[in-house]
Structure formats: C-alpha cells, structure tokens
N, C-alpha and C. Protein backbone atom coordinates (compact mmCIF):
# COMPACT_ATOMS: atom_id res chain seq x y z
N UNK A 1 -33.03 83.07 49.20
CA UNK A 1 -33.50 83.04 47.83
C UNK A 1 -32.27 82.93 46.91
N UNK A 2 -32.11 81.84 45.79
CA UNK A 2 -31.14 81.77 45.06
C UNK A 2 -31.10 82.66 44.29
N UNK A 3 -29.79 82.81 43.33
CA UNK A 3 -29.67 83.91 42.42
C UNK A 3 -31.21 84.02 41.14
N UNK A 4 -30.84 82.69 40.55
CA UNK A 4 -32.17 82.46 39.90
C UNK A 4 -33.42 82.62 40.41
N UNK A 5 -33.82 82.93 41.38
CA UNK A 5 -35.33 83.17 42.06
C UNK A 5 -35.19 84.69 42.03
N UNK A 6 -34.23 85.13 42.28
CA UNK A 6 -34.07 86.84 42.66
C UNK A 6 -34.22 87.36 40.91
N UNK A 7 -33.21 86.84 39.92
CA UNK A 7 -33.37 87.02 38.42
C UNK A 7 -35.76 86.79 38.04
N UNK A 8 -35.76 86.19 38.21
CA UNK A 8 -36.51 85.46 37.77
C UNK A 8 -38.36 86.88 38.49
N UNK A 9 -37.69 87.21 39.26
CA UNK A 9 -38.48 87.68 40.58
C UNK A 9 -38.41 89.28 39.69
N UNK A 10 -37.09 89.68 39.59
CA UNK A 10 -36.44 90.83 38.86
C UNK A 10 -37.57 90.87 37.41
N UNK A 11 -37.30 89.87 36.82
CA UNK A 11 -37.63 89.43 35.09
C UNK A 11 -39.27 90.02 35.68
N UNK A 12 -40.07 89.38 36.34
CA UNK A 12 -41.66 88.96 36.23
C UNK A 12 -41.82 90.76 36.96
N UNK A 13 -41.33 91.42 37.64
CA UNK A 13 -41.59 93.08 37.97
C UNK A 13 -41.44 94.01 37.02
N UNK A 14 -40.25 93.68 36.44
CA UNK A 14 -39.62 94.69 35.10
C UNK A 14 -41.31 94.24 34.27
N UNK A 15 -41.58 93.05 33.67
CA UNK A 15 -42.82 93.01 32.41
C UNK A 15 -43.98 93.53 32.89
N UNK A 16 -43.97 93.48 34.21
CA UNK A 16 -45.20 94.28 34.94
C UNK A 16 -45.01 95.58 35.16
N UNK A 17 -43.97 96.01 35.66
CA UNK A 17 -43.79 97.93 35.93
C UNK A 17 -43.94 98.22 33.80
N UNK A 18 -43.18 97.69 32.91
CA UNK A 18 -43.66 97.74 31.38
C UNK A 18 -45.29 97.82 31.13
N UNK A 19 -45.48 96.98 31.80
CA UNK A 19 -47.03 96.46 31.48
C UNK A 19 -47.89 98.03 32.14
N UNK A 20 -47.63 98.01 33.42
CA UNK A 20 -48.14 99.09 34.56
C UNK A 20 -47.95 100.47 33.29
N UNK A 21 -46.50 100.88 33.31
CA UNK A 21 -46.73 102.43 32.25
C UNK A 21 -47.39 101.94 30.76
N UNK A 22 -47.72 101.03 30.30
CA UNK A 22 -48.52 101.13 29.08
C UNK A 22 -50.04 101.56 29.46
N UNK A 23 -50.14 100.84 30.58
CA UNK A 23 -51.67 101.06 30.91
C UNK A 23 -52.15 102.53 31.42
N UNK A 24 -50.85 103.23 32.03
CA UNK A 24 -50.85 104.65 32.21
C UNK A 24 -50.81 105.56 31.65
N UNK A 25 -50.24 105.22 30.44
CA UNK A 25 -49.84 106.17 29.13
C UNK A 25 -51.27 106.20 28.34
N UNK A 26 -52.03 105.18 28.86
CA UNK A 26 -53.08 105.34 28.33
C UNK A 26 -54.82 106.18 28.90
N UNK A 27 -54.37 106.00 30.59
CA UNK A 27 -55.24 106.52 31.26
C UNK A 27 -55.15 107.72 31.59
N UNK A 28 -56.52 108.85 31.06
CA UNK A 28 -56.35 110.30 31.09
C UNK A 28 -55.65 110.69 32.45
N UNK A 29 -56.06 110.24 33.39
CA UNK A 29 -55.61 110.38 34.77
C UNK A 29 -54.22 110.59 35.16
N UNK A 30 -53.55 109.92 34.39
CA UNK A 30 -52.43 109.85 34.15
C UNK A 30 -51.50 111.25 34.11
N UNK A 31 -50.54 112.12 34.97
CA UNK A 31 -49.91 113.39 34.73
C UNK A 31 -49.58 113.20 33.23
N UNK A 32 -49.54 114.53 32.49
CA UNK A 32 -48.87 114.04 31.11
C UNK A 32 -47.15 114.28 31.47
N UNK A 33 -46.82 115.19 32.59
CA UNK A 33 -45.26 114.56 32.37
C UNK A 33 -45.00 113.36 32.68
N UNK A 34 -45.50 112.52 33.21
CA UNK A 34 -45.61 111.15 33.43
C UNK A 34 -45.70 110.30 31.85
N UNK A 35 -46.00 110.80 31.64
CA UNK A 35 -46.36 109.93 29.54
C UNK A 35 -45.36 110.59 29.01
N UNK A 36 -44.88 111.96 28.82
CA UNK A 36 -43.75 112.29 28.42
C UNK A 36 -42.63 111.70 28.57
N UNK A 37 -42.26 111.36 29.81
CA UNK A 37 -41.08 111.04 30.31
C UNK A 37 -40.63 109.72 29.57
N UNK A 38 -42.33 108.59 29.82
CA UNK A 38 -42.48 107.10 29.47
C UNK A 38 -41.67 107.55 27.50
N UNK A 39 -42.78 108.16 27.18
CA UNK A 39 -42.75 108.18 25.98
C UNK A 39 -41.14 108.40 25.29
N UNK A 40 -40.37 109.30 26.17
CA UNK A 40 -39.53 109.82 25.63
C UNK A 40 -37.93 108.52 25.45
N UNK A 41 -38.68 107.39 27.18
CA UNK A 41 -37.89 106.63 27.43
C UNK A 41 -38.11 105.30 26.18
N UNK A 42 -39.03 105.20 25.37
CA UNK A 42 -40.13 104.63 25.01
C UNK A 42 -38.89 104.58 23.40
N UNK A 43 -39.32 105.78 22.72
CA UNK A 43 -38.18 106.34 22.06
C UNK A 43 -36.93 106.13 21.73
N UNK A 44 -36.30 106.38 23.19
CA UNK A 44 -35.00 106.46 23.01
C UNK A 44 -34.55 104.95 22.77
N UNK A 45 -35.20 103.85 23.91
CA UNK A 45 -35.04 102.89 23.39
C UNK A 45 -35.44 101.98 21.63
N UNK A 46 -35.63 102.58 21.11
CA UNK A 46 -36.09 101.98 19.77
C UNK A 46 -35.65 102.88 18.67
N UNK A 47 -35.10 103.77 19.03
CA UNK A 47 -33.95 104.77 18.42
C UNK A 47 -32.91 104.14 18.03
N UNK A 48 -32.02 104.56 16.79
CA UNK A 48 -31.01 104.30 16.17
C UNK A 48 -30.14 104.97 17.19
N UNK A 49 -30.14 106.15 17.23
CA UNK A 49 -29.37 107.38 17.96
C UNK A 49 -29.42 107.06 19.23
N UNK A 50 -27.87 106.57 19.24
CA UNK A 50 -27.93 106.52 20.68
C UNK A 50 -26.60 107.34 21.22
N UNK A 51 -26.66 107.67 22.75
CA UNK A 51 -25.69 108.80 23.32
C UNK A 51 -23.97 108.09 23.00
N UNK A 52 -24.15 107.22 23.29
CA UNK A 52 -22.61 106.58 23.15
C UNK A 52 -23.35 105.04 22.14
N UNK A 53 -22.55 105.08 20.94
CA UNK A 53 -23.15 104.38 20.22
C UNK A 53 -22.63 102.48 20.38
N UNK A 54 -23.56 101.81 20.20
CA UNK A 54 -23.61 100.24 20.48
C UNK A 54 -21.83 99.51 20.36
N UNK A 55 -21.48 100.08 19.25
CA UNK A 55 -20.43 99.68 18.88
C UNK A 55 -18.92 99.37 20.05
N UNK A 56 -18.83 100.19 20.73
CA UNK A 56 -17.91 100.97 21.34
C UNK A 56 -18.23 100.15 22.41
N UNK A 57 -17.03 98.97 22.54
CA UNK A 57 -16.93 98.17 23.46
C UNK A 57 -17.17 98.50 25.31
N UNK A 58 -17.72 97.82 25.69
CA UNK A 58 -18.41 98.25 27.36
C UNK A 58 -19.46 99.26 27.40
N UNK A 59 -19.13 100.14 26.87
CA UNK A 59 -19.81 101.85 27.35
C UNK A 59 -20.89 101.99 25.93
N UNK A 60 -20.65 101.07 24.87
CA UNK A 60 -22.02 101.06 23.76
C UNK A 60 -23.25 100.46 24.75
N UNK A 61 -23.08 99.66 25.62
CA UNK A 61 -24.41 99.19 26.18
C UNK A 61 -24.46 99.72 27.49
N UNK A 62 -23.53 100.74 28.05
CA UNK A 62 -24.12 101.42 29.68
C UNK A 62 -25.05 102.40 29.45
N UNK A 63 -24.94 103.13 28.57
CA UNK A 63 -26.01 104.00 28.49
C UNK A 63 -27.58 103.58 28.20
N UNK A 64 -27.82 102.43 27.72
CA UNK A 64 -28.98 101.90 27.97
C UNK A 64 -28.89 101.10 29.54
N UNK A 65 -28.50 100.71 30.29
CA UNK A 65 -28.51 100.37 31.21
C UNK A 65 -28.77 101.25 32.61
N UNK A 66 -27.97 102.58 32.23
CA UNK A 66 -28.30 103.72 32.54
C UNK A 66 -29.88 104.59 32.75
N UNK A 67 -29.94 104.96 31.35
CA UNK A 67 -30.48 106.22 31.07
C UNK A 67 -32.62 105.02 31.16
N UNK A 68 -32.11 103.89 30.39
CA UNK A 68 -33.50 103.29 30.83
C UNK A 68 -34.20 103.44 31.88
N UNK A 69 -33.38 102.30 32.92
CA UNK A 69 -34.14 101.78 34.21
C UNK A 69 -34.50 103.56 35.01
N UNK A 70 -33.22 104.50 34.55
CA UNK A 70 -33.87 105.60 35.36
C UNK A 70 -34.78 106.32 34.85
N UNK A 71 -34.86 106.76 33.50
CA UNK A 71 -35.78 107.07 33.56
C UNK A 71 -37.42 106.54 33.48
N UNK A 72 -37.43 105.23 33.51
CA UNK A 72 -38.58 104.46 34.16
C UNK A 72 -38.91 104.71 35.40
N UNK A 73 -38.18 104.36 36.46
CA UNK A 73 -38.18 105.11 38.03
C UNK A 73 -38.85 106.10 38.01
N UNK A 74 -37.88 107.07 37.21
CA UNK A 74 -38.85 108.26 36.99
C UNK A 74 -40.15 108.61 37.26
N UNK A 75 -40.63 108.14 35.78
CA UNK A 75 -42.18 107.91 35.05
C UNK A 75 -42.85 107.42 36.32
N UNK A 76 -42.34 106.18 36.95
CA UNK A 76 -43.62 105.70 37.93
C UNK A 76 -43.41 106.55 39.22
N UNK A 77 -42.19 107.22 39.53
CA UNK A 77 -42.55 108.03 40.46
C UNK A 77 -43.55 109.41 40.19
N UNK A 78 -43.39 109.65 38.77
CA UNK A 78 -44.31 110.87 38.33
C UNK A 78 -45.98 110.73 38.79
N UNK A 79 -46.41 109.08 38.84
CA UNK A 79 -47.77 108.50 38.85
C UNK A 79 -47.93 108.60 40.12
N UNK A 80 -49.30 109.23 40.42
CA UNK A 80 -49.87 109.37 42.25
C UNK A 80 -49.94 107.72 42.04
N UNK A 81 -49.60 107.96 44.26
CA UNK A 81 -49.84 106.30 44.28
C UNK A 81 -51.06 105.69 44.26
N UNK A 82 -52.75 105.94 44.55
CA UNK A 82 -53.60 105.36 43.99
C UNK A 82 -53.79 105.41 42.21
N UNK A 83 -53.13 105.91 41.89
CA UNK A 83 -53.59 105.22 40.49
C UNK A 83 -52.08 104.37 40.39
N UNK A 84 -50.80 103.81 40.85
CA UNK A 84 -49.89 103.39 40.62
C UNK A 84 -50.69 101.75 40.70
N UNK A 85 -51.35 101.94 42.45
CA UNK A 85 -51.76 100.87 42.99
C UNK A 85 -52.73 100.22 41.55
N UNK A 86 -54.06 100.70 41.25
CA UNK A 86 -54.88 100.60 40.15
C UNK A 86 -54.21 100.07 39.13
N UNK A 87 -53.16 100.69 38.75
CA UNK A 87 -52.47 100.40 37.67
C UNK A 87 -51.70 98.72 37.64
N UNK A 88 -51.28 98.92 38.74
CA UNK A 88 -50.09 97.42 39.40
C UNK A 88 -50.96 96.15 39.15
N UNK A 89 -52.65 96.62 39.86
CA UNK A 89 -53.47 95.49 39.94
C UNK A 89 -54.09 95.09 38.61
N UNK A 90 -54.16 96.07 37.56
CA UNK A 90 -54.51 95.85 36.27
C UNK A 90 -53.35 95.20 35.32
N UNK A 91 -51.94 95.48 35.90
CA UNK A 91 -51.05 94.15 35.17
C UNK A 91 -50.46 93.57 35.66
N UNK A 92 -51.02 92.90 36.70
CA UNK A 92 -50.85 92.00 38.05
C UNK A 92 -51.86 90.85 36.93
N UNK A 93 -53.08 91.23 36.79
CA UNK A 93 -54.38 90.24 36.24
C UNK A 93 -53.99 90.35 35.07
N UNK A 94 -53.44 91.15 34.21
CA UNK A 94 -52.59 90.95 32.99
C UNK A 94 -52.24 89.87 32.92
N UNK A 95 -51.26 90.09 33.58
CA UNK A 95 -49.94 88.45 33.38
C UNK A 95 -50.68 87.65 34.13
N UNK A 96 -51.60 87.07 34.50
CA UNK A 96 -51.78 85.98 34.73
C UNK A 96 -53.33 85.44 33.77
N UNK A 97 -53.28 85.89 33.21
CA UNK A 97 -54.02 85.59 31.55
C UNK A 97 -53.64 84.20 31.05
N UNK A 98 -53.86 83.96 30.54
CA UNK A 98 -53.19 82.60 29.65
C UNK A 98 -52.76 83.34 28.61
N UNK A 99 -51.52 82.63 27.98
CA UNK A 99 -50.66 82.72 27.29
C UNK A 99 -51.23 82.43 25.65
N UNK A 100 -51.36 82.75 24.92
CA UNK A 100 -51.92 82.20 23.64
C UNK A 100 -50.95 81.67 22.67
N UNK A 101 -50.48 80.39 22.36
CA UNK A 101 -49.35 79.13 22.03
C UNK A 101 -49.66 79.98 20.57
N UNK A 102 -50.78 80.13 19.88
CA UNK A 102 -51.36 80.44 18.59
C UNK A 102 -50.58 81.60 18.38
N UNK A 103 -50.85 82.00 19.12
CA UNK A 103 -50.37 83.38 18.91
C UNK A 103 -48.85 83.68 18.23
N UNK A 104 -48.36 83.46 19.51
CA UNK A 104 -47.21 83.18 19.22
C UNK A 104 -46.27 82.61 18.22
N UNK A 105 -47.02 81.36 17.86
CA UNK A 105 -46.24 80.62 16.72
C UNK A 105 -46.44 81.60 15.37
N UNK A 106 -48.10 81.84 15.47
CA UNK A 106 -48.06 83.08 14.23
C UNK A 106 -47.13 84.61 14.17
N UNK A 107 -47.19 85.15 14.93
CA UNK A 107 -45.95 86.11 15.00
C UNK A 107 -44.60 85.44 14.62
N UNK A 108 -43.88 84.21 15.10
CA UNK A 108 -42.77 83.83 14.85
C UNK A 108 -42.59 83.56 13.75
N UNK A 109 -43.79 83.38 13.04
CA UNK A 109 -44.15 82.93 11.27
C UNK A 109 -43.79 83.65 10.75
N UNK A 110 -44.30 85.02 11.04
CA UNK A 110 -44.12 86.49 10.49
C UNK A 110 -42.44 86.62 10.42
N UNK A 111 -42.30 86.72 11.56
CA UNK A 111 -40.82 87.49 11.33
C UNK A 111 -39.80 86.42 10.31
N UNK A 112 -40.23 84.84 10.48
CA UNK A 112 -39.59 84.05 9.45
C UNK A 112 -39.58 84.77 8.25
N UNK A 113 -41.05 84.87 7.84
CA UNK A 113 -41.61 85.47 6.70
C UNK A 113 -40.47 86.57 6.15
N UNK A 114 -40.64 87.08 7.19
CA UNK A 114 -40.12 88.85 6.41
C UNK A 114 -38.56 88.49 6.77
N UNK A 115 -37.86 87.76 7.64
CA UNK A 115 -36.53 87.61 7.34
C UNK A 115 -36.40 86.79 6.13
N UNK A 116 -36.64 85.78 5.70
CA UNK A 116 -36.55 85.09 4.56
C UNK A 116 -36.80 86.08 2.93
N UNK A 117 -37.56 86.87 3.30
CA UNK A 117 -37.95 87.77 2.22
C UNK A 117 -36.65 88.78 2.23
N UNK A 118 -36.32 89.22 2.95
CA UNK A 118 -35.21 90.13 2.81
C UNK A 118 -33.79 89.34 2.31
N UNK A 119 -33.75 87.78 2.76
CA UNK A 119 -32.65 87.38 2.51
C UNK A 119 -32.91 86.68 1.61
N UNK A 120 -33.91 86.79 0.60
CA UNK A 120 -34.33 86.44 -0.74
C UNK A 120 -33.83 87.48 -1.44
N UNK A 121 -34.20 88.48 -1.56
CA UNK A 121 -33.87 90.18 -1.69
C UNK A 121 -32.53 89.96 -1.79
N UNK A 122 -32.03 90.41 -0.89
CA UNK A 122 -30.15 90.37 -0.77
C UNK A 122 -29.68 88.90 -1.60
N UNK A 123 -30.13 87.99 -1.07
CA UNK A 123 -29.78 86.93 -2.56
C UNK A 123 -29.50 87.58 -3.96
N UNK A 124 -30.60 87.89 -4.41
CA UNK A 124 -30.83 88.08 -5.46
C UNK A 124 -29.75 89.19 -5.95
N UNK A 125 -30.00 90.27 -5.31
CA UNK A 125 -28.77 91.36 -5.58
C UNK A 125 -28.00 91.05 -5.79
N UNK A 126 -27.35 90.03 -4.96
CA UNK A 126 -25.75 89.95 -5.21
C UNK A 126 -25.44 89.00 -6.48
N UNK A 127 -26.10 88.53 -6.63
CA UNK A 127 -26.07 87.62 -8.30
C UNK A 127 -26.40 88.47 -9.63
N UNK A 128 -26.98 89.54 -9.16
CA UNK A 128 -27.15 90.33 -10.23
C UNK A 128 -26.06 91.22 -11.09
C-alpha cells in the first residue's frame, strides 16, 4: 500500500471515529465519562487556551497532536464494544450518503460573507 493509500485510509477512519463519538455523545447508552472525556477533548480543541501556546515554534502544535488523538483513544475505549460496533455502522452509512454540492457552495458563501464583512469593518476603521 502506497504512502497515499495509507494517508488517505488514515483521513476516511479519523472522519468516521469523529463521526462514531458525535453519534455517542448523543446516545443515552453512552457512559457519561465517555461524553466527558469527548466533550472535554471537543473543547480543548476549539479553545483559545492552549497548554503550550501556537506561537512557539515546533512544540505550539505538539500538544495538539498529543493531547487530541489521545484523548480520543480514550473516549472510544470508554464505549462498550457493542455499542462501538452500532456506532461504527451508523457512520460507516454516514459517509457514504451523497455529498450535497448545494450545500456546500452555500456555507462557502457564508464564510465569504462574513469575511468580507469584517474586512469591510477593518477597512473602514482605518480611514477613519
């Protein structure tokens, strides 16, 4: 298997084990330290605050490289394995949905939208 098949193989498990704890975080069944853990990993990623901050050449981005993937491991080891299985097969049929082109282009609209608006904004300021 080439590097790109192994990446690619990597890429399509990671959106599914993502996919798998959303669908868990949602099912009562679910341990709640199992949603804690997700949640907390959930968090940290979308947090400003980070342990060693972005800036700080090499070691701004190990700690997400780190502290993520494990504590994901985690989370799905927290999940009994019949509901892991349940879970796998519910975003297994996920991703193979069709893709909605619509969709998409409208979200990308959006964020045009609201970047252009902000850098309308900041325009303006600085002429003022």
């Amino acid at each position: 298997m080439s590097l790109k098949q192994r990446l690619q193989a990597l890429s399509h498990q990671l959106r599914r084990d993502a996919h798998l704890l959303w669908i868990a975080t949602k099912d009562p069944r679910t341990p709640l330290l199992a949603k804690l853990v997700t949640g907390l990993v959930a968090t940290y990623v979308l947090s400003p605050i980070d342990l060693i901050p972005d800036f700080v050449p090499l070691f701004g981005l190990l700690d997400e490289l780190i502290v993520v993937p494990v504590g994901l491991m985690f989370a799905l080891w927290l999940i009994p394995p019949p509901l892991m299985d349940e879970f796998r097969e519910q975003a297994d049929a996920a991703a193979e949905r069709p893709v909605s082109r619509l969709g998409a282009v409208l979200v990308i609209l959006l964020w045009v939208l609201i970047g252009s608006f902000i850098a309308l904004q900041l325009w303006a300021l600085r002429f003022w």
